[in-house]
N, C-alpha and C. Protein backbone atom coordinates (compact mmCIF):
# COMPACT_ATOMS: atom_id res chain seq x y z
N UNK A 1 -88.57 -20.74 78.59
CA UNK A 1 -89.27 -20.97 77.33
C UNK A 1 -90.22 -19.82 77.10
N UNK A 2 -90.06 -18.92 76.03
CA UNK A 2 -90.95 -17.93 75.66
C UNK A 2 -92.14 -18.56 74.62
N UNK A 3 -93.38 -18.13 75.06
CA UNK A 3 -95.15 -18.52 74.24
C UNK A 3 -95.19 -17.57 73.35
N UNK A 4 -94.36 -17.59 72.11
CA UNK A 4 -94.63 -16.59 71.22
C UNK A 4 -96.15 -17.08 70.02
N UNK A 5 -96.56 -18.62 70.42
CA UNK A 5 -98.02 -19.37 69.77
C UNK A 5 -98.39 -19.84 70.35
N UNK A 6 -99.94 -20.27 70.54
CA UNK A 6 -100.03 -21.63 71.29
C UNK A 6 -99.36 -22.47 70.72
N UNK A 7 -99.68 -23.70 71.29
CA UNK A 7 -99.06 -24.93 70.71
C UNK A 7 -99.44 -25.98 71.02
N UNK A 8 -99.91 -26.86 70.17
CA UNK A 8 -100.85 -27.88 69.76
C UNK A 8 -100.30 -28.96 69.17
N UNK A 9 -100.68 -30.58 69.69
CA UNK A 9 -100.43 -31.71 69.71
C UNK A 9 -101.57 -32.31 69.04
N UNK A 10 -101.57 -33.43 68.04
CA UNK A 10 -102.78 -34.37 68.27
C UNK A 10 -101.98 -35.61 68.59
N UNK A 11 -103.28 -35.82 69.44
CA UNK A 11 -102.53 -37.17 70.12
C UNK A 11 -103.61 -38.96 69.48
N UNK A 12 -102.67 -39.84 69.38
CA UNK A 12 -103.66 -40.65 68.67
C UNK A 12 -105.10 -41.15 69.05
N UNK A 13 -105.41 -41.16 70.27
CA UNK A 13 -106.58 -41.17 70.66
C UNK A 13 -107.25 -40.31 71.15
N UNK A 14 -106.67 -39.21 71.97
CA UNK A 14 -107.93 -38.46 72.59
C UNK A 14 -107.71 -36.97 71.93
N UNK A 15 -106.69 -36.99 70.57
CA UNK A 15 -107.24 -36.17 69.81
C UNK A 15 -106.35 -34.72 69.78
N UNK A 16 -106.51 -33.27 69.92
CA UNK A 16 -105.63 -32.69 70.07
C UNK A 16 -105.57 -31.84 71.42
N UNK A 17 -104.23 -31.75 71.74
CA UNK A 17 -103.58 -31.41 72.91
C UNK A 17 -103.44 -30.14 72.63
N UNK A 18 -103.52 -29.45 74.22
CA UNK A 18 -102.24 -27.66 74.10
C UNK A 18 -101.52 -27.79 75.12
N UNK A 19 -100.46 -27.37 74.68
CA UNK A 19 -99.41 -26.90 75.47
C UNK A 19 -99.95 -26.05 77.00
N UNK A 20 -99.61 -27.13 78.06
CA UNK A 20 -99.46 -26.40 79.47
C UNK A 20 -98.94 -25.80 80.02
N UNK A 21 -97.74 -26.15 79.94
CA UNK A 21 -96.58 -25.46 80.69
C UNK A 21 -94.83 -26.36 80.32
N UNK A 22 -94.17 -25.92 79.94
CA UNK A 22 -92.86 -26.46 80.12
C UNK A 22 -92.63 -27.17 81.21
N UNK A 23 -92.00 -28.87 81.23
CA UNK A 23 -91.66 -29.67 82.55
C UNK A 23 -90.54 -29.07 82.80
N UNK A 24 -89.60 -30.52 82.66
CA UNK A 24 -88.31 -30.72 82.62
C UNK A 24 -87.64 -31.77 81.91
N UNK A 25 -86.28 -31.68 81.53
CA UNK A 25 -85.51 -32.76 81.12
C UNK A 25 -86.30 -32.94 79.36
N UNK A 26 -86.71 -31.60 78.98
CA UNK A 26 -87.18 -31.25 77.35
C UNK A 26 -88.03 -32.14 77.12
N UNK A 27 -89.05 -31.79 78.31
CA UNK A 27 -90.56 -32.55 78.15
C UNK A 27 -91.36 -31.21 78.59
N UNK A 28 -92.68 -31.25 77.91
CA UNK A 28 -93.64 -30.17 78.62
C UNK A 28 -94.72 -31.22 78.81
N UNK A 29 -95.76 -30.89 79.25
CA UNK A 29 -97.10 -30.71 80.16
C UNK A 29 -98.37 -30.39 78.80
N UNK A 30 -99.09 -31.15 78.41
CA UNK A 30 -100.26 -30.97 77.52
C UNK A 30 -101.56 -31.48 77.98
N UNK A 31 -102.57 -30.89 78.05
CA UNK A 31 -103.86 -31.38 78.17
C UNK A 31 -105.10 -31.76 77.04
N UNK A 32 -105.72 -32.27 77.01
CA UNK A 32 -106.83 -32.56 76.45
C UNK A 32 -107.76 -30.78 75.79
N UNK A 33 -107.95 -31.14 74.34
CA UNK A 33 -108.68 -29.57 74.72
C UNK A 33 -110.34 -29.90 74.38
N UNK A 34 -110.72 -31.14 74.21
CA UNK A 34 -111.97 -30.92 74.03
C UNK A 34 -112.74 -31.91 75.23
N UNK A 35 -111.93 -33.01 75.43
CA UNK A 35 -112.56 -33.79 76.57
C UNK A 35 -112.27 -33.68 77.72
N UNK A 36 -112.78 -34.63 79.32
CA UNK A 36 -112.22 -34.25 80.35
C UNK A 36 -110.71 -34.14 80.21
N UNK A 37 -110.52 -32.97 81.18
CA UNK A 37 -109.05 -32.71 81.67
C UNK A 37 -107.88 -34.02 81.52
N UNK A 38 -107.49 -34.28 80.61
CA UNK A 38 -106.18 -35.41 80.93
C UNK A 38 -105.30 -34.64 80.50
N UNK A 39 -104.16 -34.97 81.35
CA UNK A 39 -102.76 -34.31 81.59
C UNK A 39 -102.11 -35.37 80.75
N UNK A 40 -101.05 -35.39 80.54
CA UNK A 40 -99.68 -35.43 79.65
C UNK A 40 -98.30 -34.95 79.31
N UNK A 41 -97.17 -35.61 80.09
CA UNK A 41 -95.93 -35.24 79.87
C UNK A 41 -95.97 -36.03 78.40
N UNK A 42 -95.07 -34.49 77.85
CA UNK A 42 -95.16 -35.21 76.31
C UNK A 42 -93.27 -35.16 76.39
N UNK A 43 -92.46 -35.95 75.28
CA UNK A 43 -91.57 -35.80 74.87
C UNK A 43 -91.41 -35.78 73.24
N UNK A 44 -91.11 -34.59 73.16
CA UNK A 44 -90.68 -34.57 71.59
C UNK A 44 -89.61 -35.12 71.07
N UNK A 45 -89.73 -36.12 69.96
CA UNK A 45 -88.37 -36.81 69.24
C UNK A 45 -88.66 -36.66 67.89
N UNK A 46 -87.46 -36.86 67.16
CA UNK A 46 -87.42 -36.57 65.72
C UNK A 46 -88.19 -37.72 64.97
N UNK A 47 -88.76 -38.61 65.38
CA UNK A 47 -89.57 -39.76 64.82
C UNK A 47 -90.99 -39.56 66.01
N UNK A 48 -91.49 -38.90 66.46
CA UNK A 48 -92.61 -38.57 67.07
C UNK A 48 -92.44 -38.19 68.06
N UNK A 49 -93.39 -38.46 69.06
CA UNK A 49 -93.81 -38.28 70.54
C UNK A 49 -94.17 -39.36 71.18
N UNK A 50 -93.58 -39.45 72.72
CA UNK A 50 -94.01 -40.30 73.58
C UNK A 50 -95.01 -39.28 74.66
N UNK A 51 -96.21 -40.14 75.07
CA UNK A 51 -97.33 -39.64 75.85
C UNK A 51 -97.02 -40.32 76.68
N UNK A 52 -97.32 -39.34 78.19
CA UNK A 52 -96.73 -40.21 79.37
C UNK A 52 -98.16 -39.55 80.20
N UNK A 53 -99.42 -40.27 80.83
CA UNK A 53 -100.21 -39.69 81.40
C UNK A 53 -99.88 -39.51 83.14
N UNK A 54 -100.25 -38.05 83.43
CA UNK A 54 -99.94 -37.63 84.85
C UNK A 54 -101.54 -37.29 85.17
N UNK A 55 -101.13 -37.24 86.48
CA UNK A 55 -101.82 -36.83 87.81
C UNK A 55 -102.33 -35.26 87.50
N UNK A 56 -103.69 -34.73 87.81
CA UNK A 56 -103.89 -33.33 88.08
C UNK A 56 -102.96 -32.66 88.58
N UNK A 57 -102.97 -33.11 89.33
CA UNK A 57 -101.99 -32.11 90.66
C UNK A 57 -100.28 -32.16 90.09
N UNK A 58 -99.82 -33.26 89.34
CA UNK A 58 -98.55 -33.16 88.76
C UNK A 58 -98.48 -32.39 87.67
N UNK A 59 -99.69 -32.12 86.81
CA UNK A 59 -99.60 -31.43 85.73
C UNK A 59 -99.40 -29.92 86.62
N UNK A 60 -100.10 -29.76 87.67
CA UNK A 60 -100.59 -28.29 88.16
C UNK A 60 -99.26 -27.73 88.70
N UNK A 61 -98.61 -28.89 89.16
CA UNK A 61 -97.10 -28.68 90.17
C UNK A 61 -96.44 -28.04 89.23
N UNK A 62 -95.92 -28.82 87.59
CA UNK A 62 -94.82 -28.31 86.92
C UNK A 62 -95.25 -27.14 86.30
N UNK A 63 -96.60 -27.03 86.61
CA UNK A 63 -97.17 -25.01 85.46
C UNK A 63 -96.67 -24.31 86.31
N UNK A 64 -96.92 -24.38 88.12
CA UNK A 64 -96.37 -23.77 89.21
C UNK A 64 -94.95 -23.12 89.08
N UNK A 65 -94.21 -24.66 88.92
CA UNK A 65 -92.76 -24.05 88.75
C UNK A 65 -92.37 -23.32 87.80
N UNK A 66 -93.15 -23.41 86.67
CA UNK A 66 -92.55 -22.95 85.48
C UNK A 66 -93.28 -21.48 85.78
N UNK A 67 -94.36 -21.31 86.52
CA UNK A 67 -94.59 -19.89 86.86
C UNK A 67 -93.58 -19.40 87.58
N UNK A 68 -93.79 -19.86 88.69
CA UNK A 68 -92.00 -19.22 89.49
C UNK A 68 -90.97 -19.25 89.08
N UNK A 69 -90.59 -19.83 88.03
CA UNK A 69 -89.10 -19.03 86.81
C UNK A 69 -89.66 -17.81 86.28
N UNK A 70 -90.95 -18.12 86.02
CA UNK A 70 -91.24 -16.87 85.11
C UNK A 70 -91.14 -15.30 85.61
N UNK A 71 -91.27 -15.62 86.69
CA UNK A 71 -91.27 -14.48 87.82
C UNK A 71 -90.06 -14.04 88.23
N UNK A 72 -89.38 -15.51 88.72
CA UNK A 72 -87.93 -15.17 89.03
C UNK A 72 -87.20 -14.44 87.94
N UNK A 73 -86.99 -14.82 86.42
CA UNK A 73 -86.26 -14.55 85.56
C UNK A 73 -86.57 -13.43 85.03
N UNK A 74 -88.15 -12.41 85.55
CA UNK A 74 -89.01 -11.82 84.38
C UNK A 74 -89.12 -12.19 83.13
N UNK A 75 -89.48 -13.07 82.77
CA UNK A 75 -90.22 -13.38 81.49
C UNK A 75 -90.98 -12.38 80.95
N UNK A 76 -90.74 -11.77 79.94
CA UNK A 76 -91.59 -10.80 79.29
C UNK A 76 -93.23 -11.29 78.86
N UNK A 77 -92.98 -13.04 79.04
CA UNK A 77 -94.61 -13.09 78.99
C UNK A 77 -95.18 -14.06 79.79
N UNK A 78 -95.03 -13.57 80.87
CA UNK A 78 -95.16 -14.00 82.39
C UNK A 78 -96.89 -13.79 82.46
N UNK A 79 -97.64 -12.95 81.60
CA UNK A 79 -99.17 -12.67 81.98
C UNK A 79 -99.85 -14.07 81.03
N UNK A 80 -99.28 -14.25 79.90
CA UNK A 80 -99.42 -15.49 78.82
C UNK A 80 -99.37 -16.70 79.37
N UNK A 81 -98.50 -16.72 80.05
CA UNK A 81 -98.22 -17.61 80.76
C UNK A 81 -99.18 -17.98 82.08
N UNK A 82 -99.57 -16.92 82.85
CA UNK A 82 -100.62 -16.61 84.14
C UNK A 82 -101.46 -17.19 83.48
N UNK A 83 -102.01 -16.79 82.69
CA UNK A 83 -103.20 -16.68 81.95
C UNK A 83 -103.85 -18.24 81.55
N UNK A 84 -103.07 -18.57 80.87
CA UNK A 84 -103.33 -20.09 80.56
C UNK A 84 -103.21 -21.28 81.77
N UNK A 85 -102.34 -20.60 82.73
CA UNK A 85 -102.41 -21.40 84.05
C UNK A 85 -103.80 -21.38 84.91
N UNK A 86 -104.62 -19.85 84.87
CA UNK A 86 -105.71 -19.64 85.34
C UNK A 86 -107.07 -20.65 84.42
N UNK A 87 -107.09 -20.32 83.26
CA UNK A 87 -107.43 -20.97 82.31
C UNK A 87 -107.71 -22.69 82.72
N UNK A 88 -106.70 -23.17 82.49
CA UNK A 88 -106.16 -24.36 82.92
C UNK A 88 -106.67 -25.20 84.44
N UNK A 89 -106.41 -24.54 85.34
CA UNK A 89 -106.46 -25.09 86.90
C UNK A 89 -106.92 -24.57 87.88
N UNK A 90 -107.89 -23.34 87.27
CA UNK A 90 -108.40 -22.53 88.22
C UNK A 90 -110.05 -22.29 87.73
């Protein structure tokens, strides 16, 4: 998955989300951007979104992997990607 924008969710209660990292199975990873840290496997469907709340460390696992494709595959925006992971969990 190439970050050519951020990318931004509002979610019905805690408001709007960004894009973390790509999961799997055409779900990504969104967090909270104004309150504490809550994680979120989101799934996109043509009649909305389902919010599925995760674990720190599960949100942190799938940015991981999706860093190590990024690396493996060279992703041309493998630093975009760093970046928001540092951002994020560091």
């Amino acid at each position: 998955m190439s970050l050519n924008a951020e990318r931004y969710l509002n979610h019905p209660t805690f408001g709007m989300l960004y894009l973390v990292s790509p999961a799997s199975n055409g779900r990504d990873v969104y967090a909270t951007l104004y309150a504490q840290k809550i994680f979120f496997l989101v799934t996109l469907q043509p009649r909305g979104a389902t919010f599925e709340v995760i674990p720190y460390m599960d949100a942190r696992h799938y940015a991981e992997m999706h860093l190590s494709k990024c690396r493996r595959e060279k992703y041309s925006d493998i630093d975009v990607w760093q970046k928001l992971f540092n951002q994020t969990f560091i």
